[in-house]
Protein backbone atom coordinates (compact mmCIF):
# COMPACT_ATOMS: atom_id res chain seq x y z
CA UNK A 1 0.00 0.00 0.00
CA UNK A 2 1.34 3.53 -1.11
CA UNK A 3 2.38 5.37 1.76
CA UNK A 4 -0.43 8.40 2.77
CA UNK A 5 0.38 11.77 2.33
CA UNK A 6 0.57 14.04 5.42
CA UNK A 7 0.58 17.54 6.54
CA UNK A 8 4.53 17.78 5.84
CA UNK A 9 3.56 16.76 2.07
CA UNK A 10 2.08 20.58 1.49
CA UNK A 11 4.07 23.21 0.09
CA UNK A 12 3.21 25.98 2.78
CA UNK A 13 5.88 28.36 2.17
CA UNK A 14 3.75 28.89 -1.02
CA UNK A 15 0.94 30.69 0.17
CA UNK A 16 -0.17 33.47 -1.16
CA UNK A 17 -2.82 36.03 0.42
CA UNK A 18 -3.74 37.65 -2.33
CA UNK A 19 -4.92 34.65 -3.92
CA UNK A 20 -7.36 34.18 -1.51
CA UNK A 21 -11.74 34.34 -2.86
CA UNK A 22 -13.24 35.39 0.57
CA UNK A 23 -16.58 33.70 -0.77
CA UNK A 24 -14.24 30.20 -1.13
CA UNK A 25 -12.45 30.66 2.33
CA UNK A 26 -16.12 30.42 3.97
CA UNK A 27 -16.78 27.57 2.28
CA UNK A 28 -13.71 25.92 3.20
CA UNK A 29 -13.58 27.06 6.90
CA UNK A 30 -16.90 24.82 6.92
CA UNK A 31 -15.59 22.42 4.91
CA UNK A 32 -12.47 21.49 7.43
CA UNK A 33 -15.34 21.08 10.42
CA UNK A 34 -17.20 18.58 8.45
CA UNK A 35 -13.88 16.66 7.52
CA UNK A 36 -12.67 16.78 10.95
CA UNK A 37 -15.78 15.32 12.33
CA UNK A 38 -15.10 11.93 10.80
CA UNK A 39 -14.45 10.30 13.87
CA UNK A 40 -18.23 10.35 14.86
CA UNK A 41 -18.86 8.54 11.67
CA UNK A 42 -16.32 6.10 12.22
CA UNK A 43 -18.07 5.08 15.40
CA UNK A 44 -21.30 4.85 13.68
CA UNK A 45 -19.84 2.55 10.95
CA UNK A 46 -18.01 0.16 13.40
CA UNK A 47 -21.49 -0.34 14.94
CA UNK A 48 -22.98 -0.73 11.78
CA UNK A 49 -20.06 -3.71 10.84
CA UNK A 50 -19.50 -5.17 14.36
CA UNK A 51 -18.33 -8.31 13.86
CA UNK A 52 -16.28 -7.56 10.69
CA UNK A 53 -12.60 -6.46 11.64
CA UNK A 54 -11.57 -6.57 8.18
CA UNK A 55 -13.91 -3.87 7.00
CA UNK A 56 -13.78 -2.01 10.70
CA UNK A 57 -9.88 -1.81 9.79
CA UNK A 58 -10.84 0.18 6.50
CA UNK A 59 -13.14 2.36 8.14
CA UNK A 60 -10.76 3.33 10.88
CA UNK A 61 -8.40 4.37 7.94
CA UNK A 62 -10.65 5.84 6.17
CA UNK A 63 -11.58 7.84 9.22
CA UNK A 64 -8.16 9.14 9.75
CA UNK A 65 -7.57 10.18 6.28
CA UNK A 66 -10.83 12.41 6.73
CA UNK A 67 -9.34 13.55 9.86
CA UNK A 68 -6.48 14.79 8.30
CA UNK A 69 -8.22 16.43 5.37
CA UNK A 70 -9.49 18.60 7.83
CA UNK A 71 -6.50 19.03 9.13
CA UNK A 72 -5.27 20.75 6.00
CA UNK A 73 -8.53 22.67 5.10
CA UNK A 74 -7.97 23.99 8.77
CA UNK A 75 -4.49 25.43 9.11
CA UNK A 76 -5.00 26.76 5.50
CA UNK A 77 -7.60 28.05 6.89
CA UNK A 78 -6.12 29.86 9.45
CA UNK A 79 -3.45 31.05 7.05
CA UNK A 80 -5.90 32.83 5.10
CA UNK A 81 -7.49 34.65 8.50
CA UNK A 82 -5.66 34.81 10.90
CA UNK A 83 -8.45 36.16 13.70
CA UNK A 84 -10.34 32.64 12.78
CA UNK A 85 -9.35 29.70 15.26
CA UNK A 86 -10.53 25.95 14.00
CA UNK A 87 -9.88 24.85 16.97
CA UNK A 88 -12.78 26.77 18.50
CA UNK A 89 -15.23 26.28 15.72
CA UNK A 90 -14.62 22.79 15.61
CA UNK A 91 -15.77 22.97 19.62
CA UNK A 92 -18.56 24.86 18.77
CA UNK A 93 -20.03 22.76 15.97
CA UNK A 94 -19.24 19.58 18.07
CA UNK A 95 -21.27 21.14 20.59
CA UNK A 96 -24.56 22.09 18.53
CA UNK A 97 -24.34 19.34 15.44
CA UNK A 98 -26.01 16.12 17.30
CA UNK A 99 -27.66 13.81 14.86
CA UNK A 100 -30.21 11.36 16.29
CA UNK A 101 -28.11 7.88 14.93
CA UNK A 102 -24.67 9.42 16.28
CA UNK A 103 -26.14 9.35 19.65
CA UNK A 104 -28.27 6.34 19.40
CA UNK A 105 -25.83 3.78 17.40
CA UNK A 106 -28.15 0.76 16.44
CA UNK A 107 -27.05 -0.57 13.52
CA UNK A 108 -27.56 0.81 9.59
CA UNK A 109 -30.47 3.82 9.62
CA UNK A 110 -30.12 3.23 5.67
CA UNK A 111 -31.95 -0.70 6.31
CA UNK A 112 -28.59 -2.98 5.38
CA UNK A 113 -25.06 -3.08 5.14
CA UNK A 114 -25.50 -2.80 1.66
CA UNK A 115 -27.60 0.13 1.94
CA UNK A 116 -25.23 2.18 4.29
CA UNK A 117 -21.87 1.15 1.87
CA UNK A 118 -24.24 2.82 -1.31
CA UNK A 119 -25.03 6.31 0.99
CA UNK A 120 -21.39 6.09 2.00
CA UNK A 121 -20.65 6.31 -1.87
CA UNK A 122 -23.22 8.59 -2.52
CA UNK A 123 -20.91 10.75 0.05
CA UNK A 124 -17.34 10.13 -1.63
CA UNK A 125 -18.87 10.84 -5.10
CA UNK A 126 -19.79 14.64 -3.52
CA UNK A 127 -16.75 15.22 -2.14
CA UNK A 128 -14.28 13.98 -4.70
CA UNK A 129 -16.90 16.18 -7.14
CA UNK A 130 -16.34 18.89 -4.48
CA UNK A 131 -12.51 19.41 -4.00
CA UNK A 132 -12.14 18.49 -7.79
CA UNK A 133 -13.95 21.69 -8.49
CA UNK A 134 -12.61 23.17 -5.31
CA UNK A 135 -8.99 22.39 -7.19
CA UNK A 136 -9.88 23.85 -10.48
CA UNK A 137 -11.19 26.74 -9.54
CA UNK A 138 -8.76 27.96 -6.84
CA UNK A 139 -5.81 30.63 -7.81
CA UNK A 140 -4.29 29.94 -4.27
CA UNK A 141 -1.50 27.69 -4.94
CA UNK A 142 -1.87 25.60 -1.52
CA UNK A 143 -5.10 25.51 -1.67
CA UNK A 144 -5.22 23.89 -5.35
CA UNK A 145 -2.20 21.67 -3.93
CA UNK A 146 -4.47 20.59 -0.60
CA UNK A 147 -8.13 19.95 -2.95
CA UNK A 148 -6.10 17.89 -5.51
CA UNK A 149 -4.65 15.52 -3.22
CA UNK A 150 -8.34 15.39 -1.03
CA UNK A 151 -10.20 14.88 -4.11
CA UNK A 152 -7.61 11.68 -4.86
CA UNK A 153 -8.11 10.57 -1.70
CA UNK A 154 -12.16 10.91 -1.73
CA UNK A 155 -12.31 9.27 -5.01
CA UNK A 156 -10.40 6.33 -3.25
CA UNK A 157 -12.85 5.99 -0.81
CA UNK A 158 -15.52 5.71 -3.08
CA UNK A 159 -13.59 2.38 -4.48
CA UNK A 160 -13.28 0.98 -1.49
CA UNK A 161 -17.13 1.51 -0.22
CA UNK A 162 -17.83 0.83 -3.97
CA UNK A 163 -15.45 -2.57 -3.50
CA UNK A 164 -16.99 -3.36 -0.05
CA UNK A 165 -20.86 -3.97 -1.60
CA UNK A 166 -19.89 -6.42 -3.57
CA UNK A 167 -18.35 -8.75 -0.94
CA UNK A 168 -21.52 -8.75 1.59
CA UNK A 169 -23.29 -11.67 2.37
CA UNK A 170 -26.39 -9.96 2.91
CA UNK A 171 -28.88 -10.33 -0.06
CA UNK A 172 -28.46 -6.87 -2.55
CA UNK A 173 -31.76 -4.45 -2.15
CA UNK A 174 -34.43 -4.44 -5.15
CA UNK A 175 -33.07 -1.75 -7.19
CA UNK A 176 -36.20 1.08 -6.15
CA UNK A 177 -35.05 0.27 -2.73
CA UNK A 178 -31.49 1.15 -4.00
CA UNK A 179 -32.28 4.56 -6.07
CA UNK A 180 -34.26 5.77 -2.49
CA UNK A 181 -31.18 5.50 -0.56
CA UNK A 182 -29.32 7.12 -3.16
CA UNK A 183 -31.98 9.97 -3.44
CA UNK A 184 -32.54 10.30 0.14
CA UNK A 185 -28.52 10.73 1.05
CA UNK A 186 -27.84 13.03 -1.70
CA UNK A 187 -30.87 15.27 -0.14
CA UNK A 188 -29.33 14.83 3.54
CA UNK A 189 -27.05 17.36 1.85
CA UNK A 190 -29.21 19.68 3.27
CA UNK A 191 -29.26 18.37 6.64
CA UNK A 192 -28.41 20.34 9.61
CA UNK A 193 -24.27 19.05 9.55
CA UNK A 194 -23.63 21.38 6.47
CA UNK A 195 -25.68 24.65 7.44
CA UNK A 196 -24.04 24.06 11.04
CA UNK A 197 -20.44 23.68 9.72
CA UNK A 198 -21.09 26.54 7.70
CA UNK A 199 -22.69 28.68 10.84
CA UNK A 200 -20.38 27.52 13.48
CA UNK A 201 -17.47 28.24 10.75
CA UNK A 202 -18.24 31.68 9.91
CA UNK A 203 -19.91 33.05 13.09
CA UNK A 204 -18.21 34.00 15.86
CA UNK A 205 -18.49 33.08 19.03
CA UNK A 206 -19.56 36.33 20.14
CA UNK A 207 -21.91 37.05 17.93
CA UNK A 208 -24.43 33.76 18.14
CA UNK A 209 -26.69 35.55 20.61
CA UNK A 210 -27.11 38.76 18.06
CA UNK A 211 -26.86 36.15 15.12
CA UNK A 212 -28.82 32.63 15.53
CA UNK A 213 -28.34 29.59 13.71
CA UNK A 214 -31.43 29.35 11.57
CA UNK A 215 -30.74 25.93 9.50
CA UNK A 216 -32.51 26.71 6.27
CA UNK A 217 -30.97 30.09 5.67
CA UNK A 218 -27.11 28.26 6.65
CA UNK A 219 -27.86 25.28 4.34
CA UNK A 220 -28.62 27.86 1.63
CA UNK A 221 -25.64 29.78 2.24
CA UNK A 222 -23.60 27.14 2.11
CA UNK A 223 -25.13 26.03 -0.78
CA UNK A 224 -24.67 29.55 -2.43
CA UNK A 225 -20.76 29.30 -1.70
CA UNK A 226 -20.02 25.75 -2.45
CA UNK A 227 -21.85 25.80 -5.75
CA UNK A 228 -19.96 28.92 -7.42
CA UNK A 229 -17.34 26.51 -8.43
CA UNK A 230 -18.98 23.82 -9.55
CA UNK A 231 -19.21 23.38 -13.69
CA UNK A 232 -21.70 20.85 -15.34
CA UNK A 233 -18.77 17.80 -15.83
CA UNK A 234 -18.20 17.40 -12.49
CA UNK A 235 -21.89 17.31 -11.82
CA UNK A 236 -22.31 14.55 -14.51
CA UNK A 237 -19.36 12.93 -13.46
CA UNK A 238 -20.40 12.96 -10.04
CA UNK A 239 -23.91 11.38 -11.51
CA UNK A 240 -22.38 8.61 -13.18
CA UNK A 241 -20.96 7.11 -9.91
CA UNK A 242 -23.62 7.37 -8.03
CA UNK A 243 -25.39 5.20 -10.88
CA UNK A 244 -22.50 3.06 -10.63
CA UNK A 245 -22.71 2.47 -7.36
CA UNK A 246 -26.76 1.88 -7.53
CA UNK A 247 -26.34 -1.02 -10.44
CA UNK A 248 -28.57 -1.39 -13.11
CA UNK A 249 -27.72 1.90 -14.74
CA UNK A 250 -23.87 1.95 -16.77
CA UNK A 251 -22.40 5.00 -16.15
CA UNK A 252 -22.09 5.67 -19.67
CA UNK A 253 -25.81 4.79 -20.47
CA UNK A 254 -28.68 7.44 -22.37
CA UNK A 255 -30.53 7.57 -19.00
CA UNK A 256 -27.18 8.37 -16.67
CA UNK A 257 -26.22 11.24 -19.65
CA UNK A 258 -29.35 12.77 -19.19
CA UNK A 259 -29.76 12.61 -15.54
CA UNK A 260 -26.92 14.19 -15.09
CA UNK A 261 -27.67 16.64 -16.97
CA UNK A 262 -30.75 17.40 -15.87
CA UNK A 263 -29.27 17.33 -12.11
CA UNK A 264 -27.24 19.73 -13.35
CA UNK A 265 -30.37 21.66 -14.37
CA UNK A 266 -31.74 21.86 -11.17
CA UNK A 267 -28.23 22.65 -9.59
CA UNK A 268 -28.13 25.91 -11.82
CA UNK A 269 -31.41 26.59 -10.88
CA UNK A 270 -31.17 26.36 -7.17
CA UNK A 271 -28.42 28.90 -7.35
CA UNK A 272 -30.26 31.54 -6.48
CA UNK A 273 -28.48 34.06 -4.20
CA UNK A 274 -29.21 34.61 -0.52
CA UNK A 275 -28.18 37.40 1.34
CA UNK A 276 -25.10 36.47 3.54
């Protein structure tokens, strides 16, 4: 196995200020907390697999690469503003992001083993769509240096949750079964750990009482940041491995071409702008 890429690996002394897109730093100050927070997930998943060390073992390294991603999103972070601390964020989001099966751990809330390994690749398509477009958009040299190697990395992770279905025991979900776990994850995008990353990430401490978290508006504003990178082929890339991971559907099919470009239809549309 290739030796992992660390902290070390990034060309710091290469940072340059005035390279910086505010609107980007916001989304990636949110970004790290979300990253970071891995190791709730990794306690869900271990629950979820009890009784198979072999796929535990891949989770707990998957969890520590997501660790570290946010990490990097966080010091670069800090680079950019100096007056921002992830350190405290992170606190703060850990204290008000509490999902229901974090706390409660009783097995997959997706139905199967099967089911969870598709949301999980429903996940790594996002991200490694999301710091691709991060990478290619950025004109800070570190940060196009940190995305590239986190989109690598995410895309990895979607072969090995991609690898892991196929070596279950458990009997494969009819395929509607399938698409509605697919569907239903990519909609949890909108769930409260995004619009709180982004809250928790870009307001301060001291200004929660004068400013509360209101989850719609956050989700939208994180929306409104994350999206201004995007273009349509990462959107129809992103498409076609989610169908890949759902079966039934070749990536490279009529119907995945013109999902994906129809999800990219609705992306455009949703961009509407919200007042920060």
């Amino acid at each position: 196995m290739a030796e992992h890429w660390t902290l070390d690996y990034i060309k710091w002394d290469r940072f340059t200020p005035d390279k910086v897109d505010p609107l980007m730093l916001k989304a990636v100050k949110a970004a790290s907390l979300v990253e970071y927070n891995a190791t709730d997930y990794v306690a869900y998943l271990k629950e979820v697999f009890k009784g198979d060390p072999k796929t535990i073992a891949e989770v707990e390294r998957w969890g520590w690469e997501e660790v570290q991603h946010g990490e990097a999103l966080g010091r670069w972070a800090e680079l950019a503003d100096p007056t921002w601390s992830f350190k405290d964020a992170f606190a703060r989001f850990k204290e008000g992001y509490k999902p229901s099966h974090f706390l409660n751990p009783n097995g997959s809330v997706r139905g199967s083993r099967i089911g969870e390994l598709i949301a999980r690749c429903v996940v790594e398509c996002g991200t490694s769509s999301y710091y691709t477009a991060l990478r290619d958009e950025a004109a800070e040299p570190v940060l196009k240096q940190i995305a590239h190697m986190i989109a690598s990395d995410e895309f990895k992770h979607y072969r090995l949750f991609y690898d892991l279905i196929g070596i279950q025991p458990e009997k494969r979900p009819n395929l509607l079964k399938r698409l509605y776990i697919a569907a239903t994850r990519v909609s949890e995008a909108e769930d409260d750990e995004l619009a709180s990353a982004f809250y928790y990430a870009n307001v301060a401490r001291d200004a929660e009482a004068t400013t509360p978290y209101d989850r719609k508006l956050y989700a939208k504003l994180y929306e409104q940041h994350a999206q201004r990178f995007y273009r349509q082929h990462h959107i129809e890339h992103a498409v076609a491995m989610i169908a890949k991971a759902v079966g039934e559907f070749p990536p490279e099919s009529r119907v995945v071409r013109w999902a994906g470009r129809a999800v990219w239809a609705l992306f455009v549309w949703r961009a509407k702008p919200v007042a920060a």
